[in-house]
Protein backbone atom coordinates (compact mmCIF):
# COMPACT_ATOMS: atom_id res chain seq x y z
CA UNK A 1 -27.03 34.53 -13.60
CA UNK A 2 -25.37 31.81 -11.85
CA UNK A 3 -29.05 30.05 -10.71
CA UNK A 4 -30.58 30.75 -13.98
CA UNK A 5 -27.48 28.38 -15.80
CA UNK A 6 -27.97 26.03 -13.08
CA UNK A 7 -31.97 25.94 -13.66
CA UNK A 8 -31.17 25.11 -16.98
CA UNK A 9 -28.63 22.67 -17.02
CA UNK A 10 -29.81 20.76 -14.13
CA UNK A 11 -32.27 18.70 -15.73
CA UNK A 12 -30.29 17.40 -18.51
CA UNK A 13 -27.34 16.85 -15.81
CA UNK A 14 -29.54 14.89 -13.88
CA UNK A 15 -30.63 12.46 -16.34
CA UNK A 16 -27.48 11.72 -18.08
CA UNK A 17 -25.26 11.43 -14.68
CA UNK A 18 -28.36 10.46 -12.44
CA UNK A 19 -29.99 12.78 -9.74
CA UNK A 20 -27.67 12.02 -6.88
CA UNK A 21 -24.21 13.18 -8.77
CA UNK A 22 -26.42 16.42 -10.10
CA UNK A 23 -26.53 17.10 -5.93
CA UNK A 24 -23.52 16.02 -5.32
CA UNK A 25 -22.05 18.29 -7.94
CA UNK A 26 -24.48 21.63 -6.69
CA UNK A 27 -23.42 20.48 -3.23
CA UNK A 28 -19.39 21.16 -4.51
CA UNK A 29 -20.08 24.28 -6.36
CA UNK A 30 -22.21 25.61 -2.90
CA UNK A 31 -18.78 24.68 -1.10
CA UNK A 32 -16.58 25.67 -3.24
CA UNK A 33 -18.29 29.61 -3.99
CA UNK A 34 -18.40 30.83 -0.37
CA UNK A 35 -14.64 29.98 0.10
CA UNK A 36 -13.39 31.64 -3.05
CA UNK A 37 -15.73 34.84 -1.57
CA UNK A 38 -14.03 34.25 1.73
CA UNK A 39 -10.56 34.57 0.37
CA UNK A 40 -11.35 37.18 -2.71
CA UNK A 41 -8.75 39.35 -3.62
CA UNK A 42 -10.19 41.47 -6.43
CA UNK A 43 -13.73 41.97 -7.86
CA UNK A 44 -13.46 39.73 -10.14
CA UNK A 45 -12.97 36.41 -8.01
CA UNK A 46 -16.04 37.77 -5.86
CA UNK A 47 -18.04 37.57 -9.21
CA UNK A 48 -16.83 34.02 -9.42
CA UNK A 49 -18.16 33.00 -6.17
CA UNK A 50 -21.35 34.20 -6.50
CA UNK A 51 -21.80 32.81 -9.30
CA UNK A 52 -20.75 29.29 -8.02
CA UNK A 53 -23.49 29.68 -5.25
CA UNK A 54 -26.23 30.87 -7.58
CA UNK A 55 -25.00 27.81 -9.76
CA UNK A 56 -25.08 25.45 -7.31
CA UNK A 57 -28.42 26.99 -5.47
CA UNK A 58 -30.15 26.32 -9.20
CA UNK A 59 -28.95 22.95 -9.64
CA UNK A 60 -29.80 21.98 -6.11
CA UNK A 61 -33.30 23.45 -6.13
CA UNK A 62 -34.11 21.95 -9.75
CA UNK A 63 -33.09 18.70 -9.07
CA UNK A 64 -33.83 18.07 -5.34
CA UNK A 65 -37.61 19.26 -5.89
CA UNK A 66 -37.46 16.36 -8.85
CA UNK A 67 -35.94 13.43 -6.56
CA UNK A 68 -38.09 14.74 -3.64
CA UNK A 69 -41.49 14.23 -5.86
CA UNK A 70 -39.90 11.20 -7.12
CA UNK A 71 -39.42 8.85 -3.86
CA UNK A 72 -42.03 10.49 -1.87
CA UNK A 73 -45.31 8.30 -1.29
CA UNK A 74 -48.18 10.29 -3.66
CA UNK A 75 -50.13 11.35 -0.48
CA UNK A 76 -47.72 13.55 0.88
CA UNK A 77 -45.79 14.49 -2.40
CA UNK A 78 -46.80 17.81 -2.25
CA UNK A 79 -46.00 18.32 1.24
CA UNK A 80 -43.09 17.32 1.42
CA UNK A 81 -41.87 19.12 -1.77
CA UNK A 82 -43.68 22.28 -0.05
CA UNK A 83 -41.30 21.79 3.01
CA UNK A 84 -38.43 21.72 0.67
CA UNK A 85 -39.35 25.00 -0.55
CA UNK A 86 -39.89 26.63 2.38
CA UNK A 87 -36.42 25.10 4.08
CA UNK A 88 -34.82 27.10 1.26
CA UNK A 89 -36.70 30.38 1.59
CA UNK A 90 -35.65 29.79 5.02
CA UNK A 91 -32.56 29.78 3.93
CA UNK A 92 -32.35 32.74 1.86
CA UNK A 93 -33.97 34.89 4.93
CA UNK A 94 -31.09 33.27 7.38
CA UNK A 95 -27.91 34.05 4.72
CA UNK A 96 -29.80 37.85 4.56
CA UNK A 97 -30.10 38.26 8.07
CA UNK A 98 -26.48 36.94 8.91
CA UNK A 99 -25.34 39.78 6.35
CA UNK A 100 -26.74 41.89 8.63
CA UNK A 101 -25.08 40.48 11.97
CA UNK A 102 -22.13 39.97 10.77
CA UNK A 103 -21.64 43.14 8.40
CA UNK A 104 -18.31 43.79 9.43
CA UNK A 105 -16.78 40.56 9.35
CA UNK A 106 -18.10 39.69 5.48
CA UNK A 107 -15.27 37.23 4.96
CA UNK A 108 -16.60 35.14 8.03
CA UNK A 109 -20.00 35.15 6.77
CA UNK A 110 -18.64 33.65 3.64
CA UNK A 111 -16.97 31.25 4.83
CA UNK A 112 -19.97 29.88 7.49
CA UNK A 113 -21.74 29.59 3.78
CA UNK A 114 -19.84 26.68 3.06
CA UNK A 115 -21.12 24.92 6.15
CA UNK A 116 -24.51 23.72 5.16
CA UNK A 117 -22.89 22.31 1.78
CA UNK A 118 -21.15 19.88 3.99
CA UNK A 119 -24.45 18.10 5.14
């Protein structure tokens, strides 16, 4: 729910605060989701955090894909927004397969979310 809200909103949030503050702000909400799921106390606040992290994972993906086929010479647009995609499929496989590692520790694996949002 959280990436489909974020798919939707980013492209108005991008052009009325600009593309780099829509990042900056996906980048917060991908920081600020895997903590709260680190330090849940109830069902409820888990809910929260995911949904931060979907949030922030649509905003990114809507908006970075736009600034990336923006600045990027027209001979390699497509590869580079290709690369993009497949850097956050990448991703997606990486966060699944640390779920598995680290199943019995699921608060650390939350909180090493947080880690990528910092770059």
């Amino acid at each position: 729910m959280g990436a489909a809200l974020g798919t939707l909103v980013a492209g108005s949030a991008a052009d009325i605060f600009g593309r780099k503050k829509a990042i900056i702000l996906s980048d917060i909400f991908l920081f600020c989701g895997p903590l709260i799921l680190w330090m849940a106390g109830s069902i409820f606040q888990l809910y929260i955090g995911r949904f931060l992290i979907g949030l922030g994972f649509g905003i990114n993906l809507l908006v970075c894909s736009i600034y990336l086929s923006e600045a990027s010479p027209t001979e390699i647009r497509g590869s580079i927004t290709g690369i993009y995609h497949f850097a956050a499929l990448s991703g997606i496989i990486l966060s699944t397969t640390s779920g598995i590692v680290f199943e019995g520790d699921w608060a650390f694996m939350f909180a090493l979310a947080s880690i990528p949002a910092c770059g």
